[in-house]
Protein backbone atom coordinates (compact mmCIF):
# COMPACT_ATOMS: atom_id res chain seq x y z
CA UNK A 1 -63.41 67.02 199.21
CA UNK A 2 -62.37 64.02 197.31
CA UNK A 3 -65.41 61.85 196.57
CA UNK A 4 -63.78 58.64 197.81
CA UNK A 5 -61.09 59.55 200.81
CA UNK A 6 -59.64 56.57 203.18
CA UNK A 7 -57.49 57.55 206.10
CA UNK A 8 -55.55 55.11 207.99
CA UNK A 9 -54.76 56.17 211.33
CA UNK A 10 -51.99 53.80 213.66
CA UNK A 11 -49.82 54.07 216.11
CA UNK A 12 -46.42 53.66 215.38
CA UNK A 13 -44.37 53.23 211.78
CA UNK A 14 -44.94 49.57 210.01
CA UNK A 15 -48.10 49.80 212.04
CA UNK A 16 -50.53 50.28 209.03
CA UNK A 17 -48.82 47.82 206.96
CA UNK A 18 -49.21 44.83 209.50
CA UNK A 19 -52.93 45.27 209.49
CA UNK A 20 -54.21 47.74 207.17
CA UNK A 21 -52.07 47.74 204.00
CA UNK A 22 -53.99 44.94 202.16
CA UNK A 23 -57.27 46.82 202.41
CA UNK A 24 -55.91 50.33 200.99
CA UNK A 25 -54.22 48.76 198.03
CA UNK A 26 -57.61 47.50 197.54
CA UNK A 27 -59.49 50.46 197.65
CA UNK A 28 -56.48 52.33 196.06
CA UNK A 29 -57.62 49.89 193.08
CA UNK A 30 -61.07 51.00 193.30
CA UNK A 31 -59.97 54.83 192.91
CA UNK A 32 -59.98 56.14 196.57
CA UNK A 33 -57.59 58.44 197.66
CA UNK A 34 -55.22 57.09 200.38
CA UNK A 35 -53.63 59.31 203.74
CA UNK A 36 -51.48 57.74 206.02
CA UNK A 37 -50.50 58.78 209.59
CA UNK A 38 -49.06 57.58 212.43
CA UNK A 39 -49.27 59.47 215.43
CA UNK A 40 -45.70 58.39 217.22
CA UNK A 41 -42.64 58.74 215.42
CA UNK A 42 -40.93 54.77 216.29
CA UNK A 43 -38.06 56.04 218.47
CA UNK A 44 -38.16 53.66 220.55
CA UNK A 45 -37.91 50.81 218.31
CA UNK A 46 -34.22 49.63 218.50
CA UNK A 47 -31.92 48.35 221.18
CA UNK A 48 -28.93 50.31 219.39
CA UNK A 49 -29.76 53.54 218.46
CA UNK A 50 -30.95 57.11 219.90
CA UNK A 51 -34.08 57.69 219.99
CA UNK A 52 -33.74 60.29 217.65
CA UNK A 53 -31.69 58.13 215.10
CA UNK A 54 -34.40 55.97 215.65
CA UNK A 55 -37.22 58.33 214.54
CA UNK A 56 -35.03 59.31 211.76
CA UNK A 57 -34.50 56.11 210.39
CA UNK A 58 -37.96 55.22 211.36
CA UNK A 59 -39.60 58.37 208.85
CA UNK A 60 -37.99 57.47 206.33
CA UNK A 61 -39.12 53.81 206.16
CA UNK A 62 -42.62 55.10 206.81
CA UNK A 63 -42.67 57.97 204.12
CA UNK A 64 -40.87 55.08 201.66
CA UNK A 65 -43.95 53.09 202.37
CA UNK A 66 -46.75 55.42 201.92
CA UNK A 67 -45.15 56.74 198.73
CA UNK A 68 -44.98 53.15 197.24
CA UNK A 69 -49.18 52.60 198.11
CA UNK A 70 -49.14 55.00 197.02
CA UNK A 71 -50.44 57.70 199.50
CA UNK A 72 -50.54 61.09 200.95
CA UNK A 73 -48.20 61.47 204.28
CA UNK A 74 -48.61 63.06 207.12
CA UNK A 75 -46.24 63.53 209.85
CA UNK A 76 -46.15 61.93 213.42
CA UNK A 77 -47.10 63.94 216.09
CA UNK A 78 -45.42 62.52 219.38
CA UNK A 79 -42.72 59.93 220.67
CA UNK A 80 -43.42 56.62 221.20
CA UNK A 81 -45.13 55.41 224.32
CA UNK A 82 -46.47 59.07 224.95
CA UNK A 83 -49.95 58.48 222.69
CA UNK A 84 -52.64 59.58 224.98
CA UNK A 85 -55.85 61.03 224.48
CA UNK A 86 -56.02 64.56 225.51
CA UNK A 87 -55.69 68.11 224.60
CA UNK A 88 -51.98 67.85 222.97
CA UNK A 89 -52.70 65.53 220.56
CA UNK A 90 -56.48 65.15 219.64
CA UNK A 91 -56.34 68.96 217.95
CA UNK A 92 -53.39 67.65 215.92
CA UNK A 93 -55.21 64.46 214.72
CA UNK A 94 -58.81 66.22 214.14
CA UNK A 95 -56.57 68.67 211.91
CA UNK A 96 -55.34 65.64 209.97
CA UNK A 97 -59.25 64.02 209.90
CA UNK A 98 -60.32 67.62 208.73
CA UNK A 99 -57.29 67.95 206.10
CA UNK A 100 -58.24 64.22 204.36
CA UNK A 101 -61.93 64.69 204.79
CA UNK A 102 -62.50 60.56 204.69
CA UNK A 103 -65.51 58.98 204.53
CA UNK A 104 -63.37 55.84 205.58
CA UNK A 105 -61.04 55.85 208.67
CA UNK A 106 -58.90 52.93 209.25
CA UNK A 107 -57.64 52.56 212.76
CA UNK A 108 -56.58 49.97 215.69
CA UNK A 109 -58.75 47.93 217.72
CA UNK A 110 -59.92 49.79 220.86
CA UNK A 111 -58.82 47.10 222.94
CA UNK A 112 -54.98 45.95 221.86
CA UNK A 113 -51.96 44.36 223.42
CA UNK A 114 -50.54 47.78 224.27
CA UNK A 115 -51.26 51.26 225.40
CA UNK A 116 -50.41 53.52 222.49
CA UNK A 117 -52.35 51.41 220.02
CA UNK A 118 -55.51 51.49 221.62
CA UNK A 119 -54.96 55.22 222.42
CA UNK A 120 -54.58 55.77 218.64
CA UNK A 121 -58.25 54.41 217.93
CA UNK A 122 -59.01 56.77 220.98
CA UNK A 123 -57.99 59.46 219.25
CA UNK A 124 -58.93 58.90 215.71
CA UNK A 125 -62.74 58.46 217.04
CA UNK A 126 -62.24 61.37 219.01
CA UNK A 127 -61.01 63.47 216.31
CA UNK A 128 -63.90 61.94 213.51
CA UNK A 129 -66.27 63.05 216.25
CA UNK A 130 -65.17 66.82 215.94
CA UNK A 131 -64.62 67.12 212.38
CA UNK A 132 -67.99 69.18 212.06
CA UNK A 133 -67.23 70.67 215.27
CA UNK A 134 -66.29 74.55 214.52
CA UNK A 135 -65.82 75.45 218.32
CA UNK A 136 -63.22 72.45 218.63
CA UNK A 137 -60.31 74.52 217.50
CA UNK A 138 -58.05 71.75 215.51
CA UNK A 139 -54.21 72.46 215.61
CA UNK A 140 -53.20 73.99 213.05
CA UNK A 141 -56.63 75.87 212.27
CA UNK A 142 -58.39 73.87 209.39
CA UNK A 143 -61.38 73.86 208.02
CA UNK A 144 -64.08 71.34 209.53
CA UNK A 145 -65.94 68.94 207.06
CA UNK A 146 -69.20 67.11 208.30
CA UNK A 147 -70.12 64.82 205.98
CA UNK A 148 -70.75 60.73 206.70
CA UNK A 149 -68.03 59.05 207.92
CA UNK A 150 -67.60 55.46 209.07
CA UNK A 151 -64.52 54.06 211.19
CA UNK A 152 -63.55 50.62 210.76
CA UNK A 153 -61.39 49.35 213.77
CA UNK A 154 -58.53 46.52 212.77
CA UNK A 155 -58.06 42.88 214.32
CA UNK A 156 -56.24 43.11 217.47
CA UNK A 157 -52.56 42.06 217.20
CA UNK A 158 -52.30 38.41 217.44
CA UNK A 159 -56.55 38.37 216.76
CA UNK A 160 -56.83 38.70 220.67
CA UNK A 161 -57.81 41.09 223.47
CA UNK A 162 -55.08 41.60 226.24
CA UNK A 163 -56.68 38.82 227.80
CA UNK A 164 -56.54 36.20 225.48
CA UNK A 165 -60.16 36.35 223.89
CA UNK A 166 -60.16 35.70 220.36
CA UNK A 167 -61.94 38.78 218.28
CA UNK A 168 -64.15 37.78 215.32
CA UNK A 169 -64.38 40.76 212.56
CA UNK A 170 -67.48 41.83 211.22
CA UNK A 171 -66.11 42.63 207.82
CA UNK A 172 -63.05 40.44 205.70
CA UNK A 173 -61.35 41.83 203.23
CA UNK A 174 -59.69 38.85 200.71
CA UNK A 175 -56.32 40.27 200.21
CA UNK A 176 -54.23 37.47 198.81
CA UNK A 177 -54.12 39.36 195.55
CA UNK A 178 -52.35 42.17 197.36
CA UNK A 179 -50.04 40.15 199.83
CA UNK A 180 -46.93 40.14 197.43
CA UNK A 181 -47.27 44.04 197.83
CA UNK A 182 -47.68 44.10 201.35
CA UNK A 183 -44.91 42.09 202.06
CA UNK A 184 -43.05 44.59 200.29
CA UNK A 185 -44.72 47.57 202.15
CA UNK A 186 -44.04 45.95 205.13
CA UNK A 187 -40.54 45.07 204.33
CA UNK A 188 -39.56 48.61 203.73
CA UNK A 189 -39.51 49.21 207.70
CA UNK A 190 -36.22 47.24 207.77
CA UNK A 191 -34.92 48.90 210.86
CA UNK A 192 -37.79 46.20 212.64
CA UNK A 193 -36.63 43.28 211.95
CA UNK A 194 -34.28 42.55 214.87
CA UNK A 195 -36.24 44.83 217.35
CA UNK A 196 -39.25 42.81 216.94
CA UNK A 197 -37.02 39.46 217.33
CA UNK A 198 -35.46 40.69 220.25
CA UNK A 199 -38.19 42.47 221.82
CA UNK A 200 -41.38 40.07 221.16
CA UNK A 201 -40.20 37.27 219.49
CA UNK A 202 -40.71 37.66 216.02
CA UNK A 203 -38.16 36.01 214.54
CA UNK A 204 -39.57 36.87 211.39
CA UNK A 205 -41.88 39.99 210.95
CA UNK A 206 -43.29 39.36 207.51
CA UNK A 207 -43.89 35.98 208.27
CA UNK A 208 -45.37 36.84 211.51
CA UNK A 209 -47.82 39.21 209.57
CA UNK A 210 -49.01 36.56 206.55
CA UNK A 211 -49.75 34.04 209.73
CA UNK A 212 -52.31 36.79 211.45
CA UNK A 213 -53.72 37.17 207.85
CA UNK A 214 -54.11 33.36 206.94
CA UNK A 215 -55.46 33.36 210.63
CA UNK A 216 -58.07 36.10 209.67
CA UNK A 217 -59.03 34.64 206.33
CA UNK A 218 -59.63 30.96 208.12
CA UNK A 219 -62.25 33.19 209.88
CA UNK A 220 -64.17 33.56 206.89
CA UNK A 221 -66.14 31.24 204.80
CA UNK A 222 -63.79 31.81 202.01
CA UNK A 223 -60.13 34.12 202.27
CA UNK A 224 -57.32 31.99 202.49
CA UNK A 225 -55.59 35.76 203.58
CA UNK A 226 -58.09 38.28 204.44
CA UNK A 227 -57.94 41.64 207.23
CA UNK A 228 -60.15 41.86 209.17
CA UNK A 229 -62.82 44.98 210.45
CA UNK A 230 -65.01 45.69 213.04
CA UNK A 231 -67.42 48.91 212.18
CA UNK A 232 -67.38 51.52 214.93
CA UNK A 233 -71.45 52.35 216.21
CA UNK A 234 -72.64 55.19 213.74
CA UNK A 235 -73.28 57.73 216.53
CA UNK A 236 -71.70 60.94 215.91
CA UNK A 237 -70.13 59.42 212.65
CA UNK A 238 -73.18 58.66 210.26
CA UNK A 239 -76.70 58.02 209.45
CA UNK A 240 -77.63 54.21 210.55
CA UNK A 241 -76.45 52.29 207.44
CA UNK A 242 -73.74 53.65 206.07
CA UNK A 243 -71.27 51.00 205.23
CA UNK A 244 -68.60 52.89 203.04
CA UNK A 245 -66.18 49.80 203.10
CA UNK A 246 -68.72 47.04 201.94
CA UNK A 247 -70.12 49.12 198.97
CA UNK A 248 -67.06 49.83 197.86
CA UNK A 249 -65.41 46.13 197.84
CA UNK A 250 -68.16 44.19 197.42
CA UNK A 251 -66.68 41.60 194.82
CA UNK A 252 -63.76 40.64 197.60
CA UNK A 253 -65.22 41.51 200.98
CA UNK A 254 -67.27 38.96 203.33
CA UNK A 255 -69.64 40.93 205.94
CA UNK A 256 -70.85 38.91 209.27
């Protein structure tokens, strides 16, 4: 097991870089290992091509991201739209939790604007849940791991609940240092551009994403760009205090 392990867990492609990235080039500075999954594969992100052109296209943007974090990769499990929490798909993440062995998992809120994000941070709680568990069979077969682990869940996307609540973190990360990156990390999913302007009216992606960030930071007492974190209850996960993220940015995170 690596000492320091951080495994981001989201939904679709260009998912982990619109609310995650800043905080794993951040620990990535501080030595931690970085995995990055997404459960769905993106193919049904364009209003031109296949679905499997789409997923094509759409793997090769993500793996082009992760490698420039830089992190490890793993595959996506399902198609868009069909990320539910059940027996299919909660062995194949728990194999993933059990392969990184994190004592940070980086996820979605629970509740989101749409189904398959929220089922993501369903399943990456369920699988953190079994990772000690050596009667929950994990798909394919690997080896369980029960040390601490703490999940942090990410702002919502536009830093509201479905019905238009705003969500205050508990934790901010100051990532202006690391926004020049992430608007490269994010710009390598280039295949999004028009499908988010056509689909949800963002007319610009990257600009979209350093608004939700300035948005987080004017949260805080003190980010002008920050992410934000909400720390998932320790039951099941970790003894009472453990706070993996805070000790390990303490010079550039804020904790409410």
């Amino acid at each position: 097991m690596s000492s320091k392990s951080v495994l981001a867990i989201a939904a679709h492609p260009d998912d982990i870089e619109f609310v995650m990235a800043g905080t794993l080039l951040r620990l990535a500075e501080q030595g931690w290992e970085v995995h990055y999954f997404n459960v769905a594969n993106g193919c049904c992100g364009s209003m031109t091509l296949s679905p499997a052109a789409c997923a094509a296209v759409r793997l090769k943007e993500a793996q082009a991201a992760a490698a420039a974090l830089p992190a490890k990769f793993y595959p996506p499990i399902c198609n868009d739209m069909e990320v539910f929490y059940g027996p299919s798909l909660l062995p194949q993440v728990a194999a993933v939790v059990r392969a990184a062995q994190p004592q940070i998992i980086l996820t979605h809120a629970m509740v989101d604007y749409m189904e398959d994000h929220q089922n993501a941070a369903r399943l990456a709680v369920g699988a953190a849940f079994t990772r000690g568990m050596p009667n929950f069979h994990a798909s394919p077969a690997t080896a369980t791991c029960d040390h601490d682990v703490a999940i942090y869940h990410a702002q919502p996307h536009g830093n509201r609940t479905p019905m238009g609540d705003p969500v205050r973190p508990t934790h901010w990360v100051d990532i202006e240092p690391q926004m020049p990156k992430k608007r490269e990390l994010l710009g390598a999913h280039e295949s999004q551009g028009q499908w988010l302007d056509d689909t949800q009216r963002m007319s610009s992606y990257l600009q979209t994403m350093e608004d939700l960030n300035r948005e987080v930071g004017s949260m805080s007492s003190r980010f002008r760009y920050a992410e934000g974190w909400r720390r998932h209850l320790h039951l099941g996960l970790s003894e009472p205090g453990f706070d993996p993220l805070q000790a390990a940015l303490t010079d550039c995170i804020e904790v409410n």
